[in-house]
Protein backbone atom coordinates (compact mmCIF):
# COMPACT_ATOMS: atom_id res chain seq x y z
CA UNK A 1 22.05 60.29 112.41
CA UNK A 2 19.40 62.00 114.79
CA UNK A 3 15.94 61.65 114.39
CA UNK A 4 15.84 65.16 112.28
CA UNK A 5 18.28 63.74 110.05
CA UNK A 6 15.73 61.20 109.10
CA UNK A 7 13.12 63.25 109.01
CA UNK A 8 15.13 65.44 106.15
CA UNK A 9 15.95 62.17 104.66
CA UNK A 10 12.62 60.95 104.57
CA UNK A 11 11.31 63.97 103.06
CA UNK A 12 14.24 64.24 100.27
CA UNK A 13 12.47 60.84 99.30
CA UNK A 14 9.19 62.08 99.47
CA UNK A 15 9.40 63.18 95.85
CA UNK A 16 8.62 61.28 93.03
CA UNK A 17 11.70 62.66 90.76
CA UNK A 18 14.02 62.25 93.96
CA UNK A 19 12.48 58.60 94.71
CA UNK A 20 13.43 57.62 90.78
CA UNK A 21 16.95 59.13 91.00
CA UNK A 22 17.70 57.22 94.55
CA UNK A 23 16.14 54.06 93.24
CA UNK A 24 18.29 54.31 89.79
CA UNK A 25 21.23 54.98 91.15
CA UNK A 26 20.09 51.60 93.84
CA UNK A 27 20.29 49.92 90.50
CA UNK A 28 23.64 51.04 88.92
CA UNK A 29 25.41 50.42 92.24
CA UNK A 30 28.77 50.42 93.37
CA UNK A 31 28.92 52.62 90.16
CA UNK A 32 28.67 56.33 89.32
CA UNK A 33 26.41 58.00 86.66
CA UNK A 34 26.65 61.09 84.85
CA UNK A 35 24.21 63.73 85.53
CA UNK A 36 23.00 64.08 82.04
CA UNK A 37 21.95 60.29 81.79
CA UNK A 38 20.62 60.44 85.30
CA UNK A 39 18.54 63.18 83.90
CA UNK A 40 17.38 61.62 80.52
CA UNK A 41 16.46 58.10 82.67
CA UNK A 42 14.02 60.30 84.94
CA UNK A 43 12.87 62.27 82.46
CA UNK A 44 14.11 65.76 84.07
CA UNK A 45 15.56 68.85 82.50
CA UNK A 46 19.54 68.72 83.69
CA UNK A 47 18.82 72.16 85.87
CA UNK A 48 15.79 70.81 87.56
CA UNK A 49 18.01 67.12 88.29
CA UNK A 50 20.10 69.62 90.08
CA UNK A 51 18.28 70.62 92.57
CA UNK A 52 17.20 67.00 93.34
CA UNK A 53 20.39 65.35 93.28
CA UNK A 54 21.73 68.52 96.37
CA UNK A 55 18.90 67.74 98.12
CA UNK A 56 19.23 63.78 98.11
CA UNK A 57 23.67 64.41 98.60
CA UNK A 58 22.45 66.62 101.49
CA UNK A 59 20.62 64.11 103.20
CA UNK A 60 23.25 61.54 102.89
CA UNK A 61 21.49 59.01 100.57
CA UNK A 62 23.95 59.63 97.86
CA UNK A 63 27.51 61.08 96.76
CA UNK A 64 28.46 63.29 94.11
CA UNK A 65 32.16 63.03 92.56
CA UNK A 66 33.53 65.32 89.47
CA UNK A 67 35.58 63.24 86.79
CA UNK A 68 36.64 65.90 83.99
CA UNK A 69 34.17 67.82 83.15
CA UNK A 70 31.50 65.90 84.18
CA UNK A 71 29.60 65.37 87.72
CA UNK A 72 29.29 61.33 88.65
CA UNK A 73 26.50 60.57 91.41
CA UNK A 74 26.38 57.20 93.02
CA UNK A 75 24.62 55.63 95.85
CA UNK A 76 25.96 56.00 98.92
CA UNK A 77 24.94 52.31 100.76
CA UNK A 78 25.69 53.43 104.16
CA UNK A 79 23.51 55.89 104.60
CA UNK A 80 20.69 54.63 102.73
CA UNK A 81 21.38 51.38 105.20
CA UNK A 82 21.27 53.68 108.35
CA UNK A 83 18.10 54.87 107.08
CA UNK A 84 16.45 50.91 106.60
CA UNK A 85 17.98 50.19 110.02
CA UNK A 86 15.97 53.54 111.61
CA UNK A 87 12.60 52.51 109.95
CA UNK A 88 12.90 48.72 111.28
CA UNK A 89 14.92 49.36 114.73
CA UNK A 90 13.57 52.97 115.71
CA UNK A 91 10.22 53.69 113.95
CA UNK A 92 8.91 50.60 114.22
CA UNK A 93 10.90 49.16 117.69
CA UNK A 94 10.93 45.66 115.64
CA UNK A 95 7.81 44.40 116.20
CA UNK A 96 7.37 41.61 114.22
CA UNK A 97 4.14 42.71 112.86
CA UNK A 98 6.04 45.29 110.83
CA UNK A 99 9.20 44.32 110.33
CA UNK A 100 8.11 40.28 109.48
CA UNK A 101 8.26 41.55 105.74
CA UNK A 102 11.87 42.98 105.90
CA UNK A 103 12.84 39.84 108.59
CA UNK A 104 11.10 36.93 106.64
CA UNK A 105 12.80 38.17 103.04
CA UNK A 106 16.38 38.13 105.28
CA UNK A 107 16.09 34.90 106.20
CA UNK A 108 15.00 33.49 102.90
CA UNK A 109 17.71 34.67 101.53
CA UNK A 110 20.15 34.70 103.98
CA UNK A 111 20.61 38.42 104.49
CA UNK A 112 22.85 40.01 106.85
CA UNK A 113 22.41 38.70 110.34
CA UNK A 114 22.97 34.98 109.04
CA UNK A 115 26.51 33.38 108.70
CA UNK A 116 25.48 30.94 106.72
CA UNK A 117 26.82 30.51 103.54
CA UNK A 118 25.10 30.22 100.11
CA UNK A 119 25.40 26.33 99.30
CA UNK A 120 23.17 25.87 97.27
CA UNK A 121 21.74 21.90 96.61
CA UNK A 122 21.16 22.46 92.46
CA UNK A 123 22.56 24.84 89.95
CA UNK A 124 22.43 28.29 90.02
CA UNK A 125 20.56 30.33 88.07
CA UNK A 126 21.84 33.52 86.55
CA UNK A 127 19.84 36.11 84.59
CA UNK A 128 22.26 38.50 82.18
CA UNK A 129 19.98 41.71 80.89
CA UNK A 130 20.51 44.25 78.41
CA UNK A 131 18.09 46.24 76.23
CA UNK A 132 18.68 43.92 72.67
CA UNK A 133 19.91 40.46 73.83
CA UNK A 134 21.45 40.51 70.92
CA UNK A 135 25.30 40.51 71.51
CA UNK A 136 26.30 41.44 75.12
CA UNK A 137 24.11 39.24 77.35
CA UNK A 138 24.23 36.54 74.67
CA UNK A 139 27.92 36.60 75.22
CA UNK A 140 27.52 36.37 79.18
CA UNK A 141 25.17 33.47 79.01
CA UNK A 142 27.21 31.43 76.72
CA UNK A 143 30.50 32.17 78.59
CA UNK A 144 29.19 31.01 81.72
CA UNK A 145 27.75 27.99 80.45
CA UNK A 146 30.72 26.79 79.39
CA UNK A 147 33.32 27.59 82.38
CA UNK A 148 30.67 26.64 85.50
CA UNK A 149 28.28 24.24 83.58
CA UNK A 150 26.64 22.10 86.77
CA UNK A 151 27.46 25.21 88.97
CA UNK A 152 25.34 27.52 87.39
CA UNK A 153 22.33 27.58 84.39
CA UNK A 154 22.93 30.80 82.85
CA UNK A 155 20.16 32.71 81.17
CA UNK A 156 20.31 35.92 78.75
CA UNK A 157 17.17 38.34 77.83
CA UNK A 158 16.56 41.88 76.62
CA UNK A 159 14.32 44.86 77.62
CA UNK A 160 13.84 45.66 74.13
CA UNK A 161 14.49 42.15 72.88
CA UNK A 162 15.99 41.99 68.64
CA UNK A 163 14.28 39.48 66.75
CA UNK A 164 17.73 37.65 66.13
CA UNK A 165 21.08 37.84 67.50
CA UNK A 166 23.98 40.36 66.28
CA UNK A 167 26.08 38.36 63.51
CA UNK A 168 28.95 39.40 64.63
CA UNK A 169 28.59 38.09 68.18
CA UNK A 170 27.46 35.07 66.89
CA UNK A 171 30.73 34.69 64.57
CA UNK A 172 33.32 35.85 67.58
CA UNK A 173 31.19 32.79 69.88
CA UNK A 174 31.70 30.73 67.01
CA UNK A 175 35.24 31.11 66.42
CA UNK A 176 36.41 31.06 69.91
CA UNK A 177 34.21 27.39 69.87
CA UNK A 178 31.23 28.14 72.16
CA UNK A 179 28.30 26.37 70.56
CA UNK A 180 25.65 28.67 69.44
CA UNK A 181 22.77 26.10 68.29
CA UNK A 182 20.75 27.05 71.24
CA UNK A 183 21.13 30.59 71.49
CA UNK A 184 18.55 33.37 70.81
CA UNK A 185 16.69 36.84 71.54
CA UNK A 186 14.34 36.87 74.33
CA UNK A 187 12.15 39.05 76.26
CA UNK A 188 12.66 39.76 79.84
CA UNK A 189 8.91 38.93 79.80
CA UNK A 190 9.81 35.84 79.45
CA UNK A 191 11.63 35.21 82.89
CA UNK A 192 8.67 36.64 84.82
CA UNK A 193 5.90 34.49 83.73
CA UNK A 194 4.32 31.79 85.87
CA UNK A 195 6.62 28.94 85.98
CA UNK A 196 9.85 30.04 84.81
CA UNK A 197 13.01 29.35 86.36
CA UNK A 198 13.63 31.23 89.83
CA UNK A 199 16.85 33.26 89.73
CA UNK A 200 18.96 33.59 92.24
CA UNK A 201 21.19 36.22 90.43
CA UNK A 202 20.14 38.79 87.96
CA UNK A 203 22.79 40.97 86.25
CA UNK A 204 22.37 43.97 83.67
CA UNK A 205 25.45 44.20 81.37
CA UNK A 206 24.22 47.73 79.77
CA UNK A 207 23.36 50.88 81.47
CA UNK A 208 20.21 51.71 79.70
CA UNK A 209 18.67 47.99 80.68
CA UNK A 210 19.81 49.38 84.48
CA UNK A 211 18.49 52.68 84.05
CA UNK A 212 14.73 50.80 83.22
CA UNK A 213 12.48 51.18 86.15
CA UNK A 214 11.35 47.45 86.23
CA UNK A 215 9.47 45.57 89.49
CA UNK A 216 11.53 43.59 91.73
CA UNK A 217 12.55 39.95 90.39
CA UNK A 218 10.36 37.27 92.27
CA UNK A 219 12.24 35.68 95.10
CA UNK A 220 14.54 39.05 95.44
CA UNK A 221 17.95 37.87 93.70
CA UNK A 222 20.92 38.54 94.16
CA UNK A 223 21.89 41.75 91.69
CA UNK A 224 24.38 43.51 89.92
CA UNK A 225 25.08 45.79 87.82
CA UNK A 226 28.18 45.17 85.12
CA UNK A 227 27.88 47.69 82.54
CA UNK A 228 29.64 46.94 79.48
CA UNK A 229 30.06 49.44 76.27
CA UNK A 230 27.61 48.12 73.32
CA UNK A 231 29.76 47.27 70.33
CA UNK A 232 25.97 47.36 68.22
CA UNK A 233 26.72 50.81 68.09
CA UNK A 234 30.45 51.28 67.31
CA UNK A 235 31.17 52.92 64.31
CA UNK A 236 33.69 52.68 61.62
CA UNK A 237 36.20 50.74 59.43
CA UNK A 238 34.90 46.49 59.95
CA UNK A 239 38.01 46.09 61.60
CA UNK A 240 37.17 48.98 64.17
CA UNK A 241 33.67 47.57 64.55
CA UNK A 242 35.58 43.77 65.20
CA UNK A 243 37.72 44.98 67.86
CA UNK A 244 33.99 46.44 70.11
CA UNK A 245 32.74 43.32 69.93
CA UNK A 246 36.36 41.70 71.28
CA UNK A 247 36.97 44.29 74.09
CA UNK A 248 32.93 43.67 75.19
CA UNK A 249 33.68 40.05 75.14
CA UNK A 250 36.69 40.55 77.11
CA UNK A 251 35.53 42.47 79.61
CA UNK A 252 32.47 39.47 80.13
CA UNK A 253 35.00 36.98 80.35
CA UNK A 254 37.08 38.33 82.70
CA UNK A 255 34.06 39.47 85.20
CA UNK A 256 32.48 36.42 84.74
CA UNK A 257 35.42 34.10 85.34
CA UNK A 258 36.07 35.89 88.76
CA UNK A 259 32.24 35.36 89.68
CA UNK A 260 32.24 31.49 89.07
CA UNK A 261 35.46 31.58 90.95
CA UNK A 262 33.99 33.01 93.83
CA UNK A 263 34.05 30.90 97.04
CA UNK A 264 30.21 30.68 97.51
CA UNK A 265 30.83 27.91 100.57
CA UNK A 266 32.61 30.15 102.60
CA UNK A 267 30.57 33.64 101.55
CA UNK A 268 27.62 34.75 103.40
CA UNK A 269 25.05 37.55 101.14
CA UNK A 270 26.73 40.27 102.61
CA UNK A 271 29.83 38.65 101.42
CA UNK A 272 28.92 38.04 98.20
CA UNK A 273 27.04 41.39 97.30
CA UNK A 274 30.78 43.19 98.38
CA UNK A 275 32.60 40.69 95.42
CA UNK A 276 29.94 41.20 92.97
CA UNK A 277 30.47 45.20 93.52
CA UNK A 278 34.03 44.27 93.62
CA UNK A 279 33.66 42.60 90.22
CA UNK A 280 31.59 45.09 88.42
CA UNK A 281 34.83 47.72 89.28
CA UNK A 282 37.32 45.69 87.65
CA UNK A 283 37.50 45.45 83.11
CA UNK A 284 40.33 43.23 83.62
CA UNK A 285 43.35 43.42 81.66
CA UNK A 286 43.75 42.42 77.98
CA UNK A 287 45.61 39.51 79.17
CA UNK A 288 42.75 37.99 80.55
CA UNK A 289 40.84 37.50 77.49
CA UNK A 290 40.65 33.86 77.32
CA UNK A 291 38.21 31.90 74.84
């Protein structure tokens, strides 16, 4: 891109609505989003979100698809990378005055540029979020507990944290033998107070949790973004409402197995980010719903 490419890039993000949209869609990555929620997260009438989301699909920074009747935006990582590499490389010709920020962070957490692999000398820790932590990220945490315990500590918390668990979540954990003494609802809050355990991955399993405009975690994780439907809100026949909370655990499972699985010796963060995209792509298959 030439230098007035930037420029129009730069000032497509000069906007406070645009700079919310770009960063939202930053969060919900690989994945698309419908216009309309895009425009309830910002807080933007759907015609006004229009002319935001041409100007930032203009300028590169993201891509628009149609599926049915509905529009589906998603961040487009190469350009928005073209556009890092132009601040650090071109504006500021790398000094490492300016760039020691962006260069320090890379090699603290071994960023592109570094073939090193994440080997880590203790157990991971991973962070699920959604907005209750009352049935989806409870299910994550307990799941990974039990198939990588001494690989990873998993942790689950809520942006808009229920005072106690989903009963239903809690029987499906219970008869599928997970042990649910030490489960409960907490507040992201939590995680981000002064001496609580550093993650080194953070994971929302619910679009409106992603869609939260929330500060950066300390220590800048590792993140993803593996939506999964809320079975809270199915409605119908007890049998109907039984089978949301099986498909949600399901889909957990199955993204979660294939994330302990991954080869973290051999992976480098670039690596790794590509399989966790990879991951959040994939429901699995009914087969794969193992207890």
């Amino acid at each position: 891109m030439e230098h007035e490419g930037f420029v129009a890039t730069l000032s497509a993000l000069g906007h406070p609505t645009r700079l919310s949209v770009f960063r939202l869609l930053s969060r919900r990555a690989p994945g698309g989003v419908p216009a309309t929620e895009i425009a309830e997260a910002v807080g933007v009438a759907p015609n006004t979100l229009s002319v935001h989301v041409d100007i930032l699909t203009r300028t590169g920074l993201i891509e628009r698809q149609r599926q049915g009747r509905s529009l589906l935006y998603r961040l487009n990582v190469e350009g928005a990378g073209a556009l890092i590499d132009y601040l650090a490389g071109d504006c500021c010709q790398g000094r490492p005055d300016i760039c020691a920020p962006l260069y320090n962070r890379a090699a603290n957490l071994n960023l592109p540029g570094s073939a090193q692999a994440m080997v880590p000398d203790r157990p991971l820790n991973v962070l699920f979020i959604c907005t209750g932590n009352s049935a989806r990220s409870i299910f994550a945490e307990a799941i990974l507990n039990r198939i990588a315990g001494g690989k990873f500590r998993a942790f689950s918390a809520g942006t808009h944290a229920y005072s106690e668990l989903n009963p239903r979540a809690v029987e499906l954990l219970r008869r599928n033998g997970y042990d649910v003494s030490g489960l409960r609802s907490k507040h992201v809050a939590e995680f981000q107070a002064p001496g609580a355990p550093a993650m080194d991955f953070v994971f929302t399993v619910c679009d409106r949790s992603a869609n939260e405009d929330c500060p950066p975690w300390p220590g800048q994780p590792m993140t993803g973004h593996w939506g999964v439907p809320d079975p809270v809100k199915v409605e119908g026949t007890d049998a109907e409402k039984a089978l949301a909370f099986t498909e949600a655990f399901r889909m957990l499972y199955h993204r979660i197995s294939a994330f302990a699985a991954l080869p973290f010796d051999t992976l480098d963060r670039m690596s790794l980010q590509k399989q966790i995209d990879r991951i959040a792509l994939d429901s699995g298959t009914p087969a794969a719903a193992a207890g």
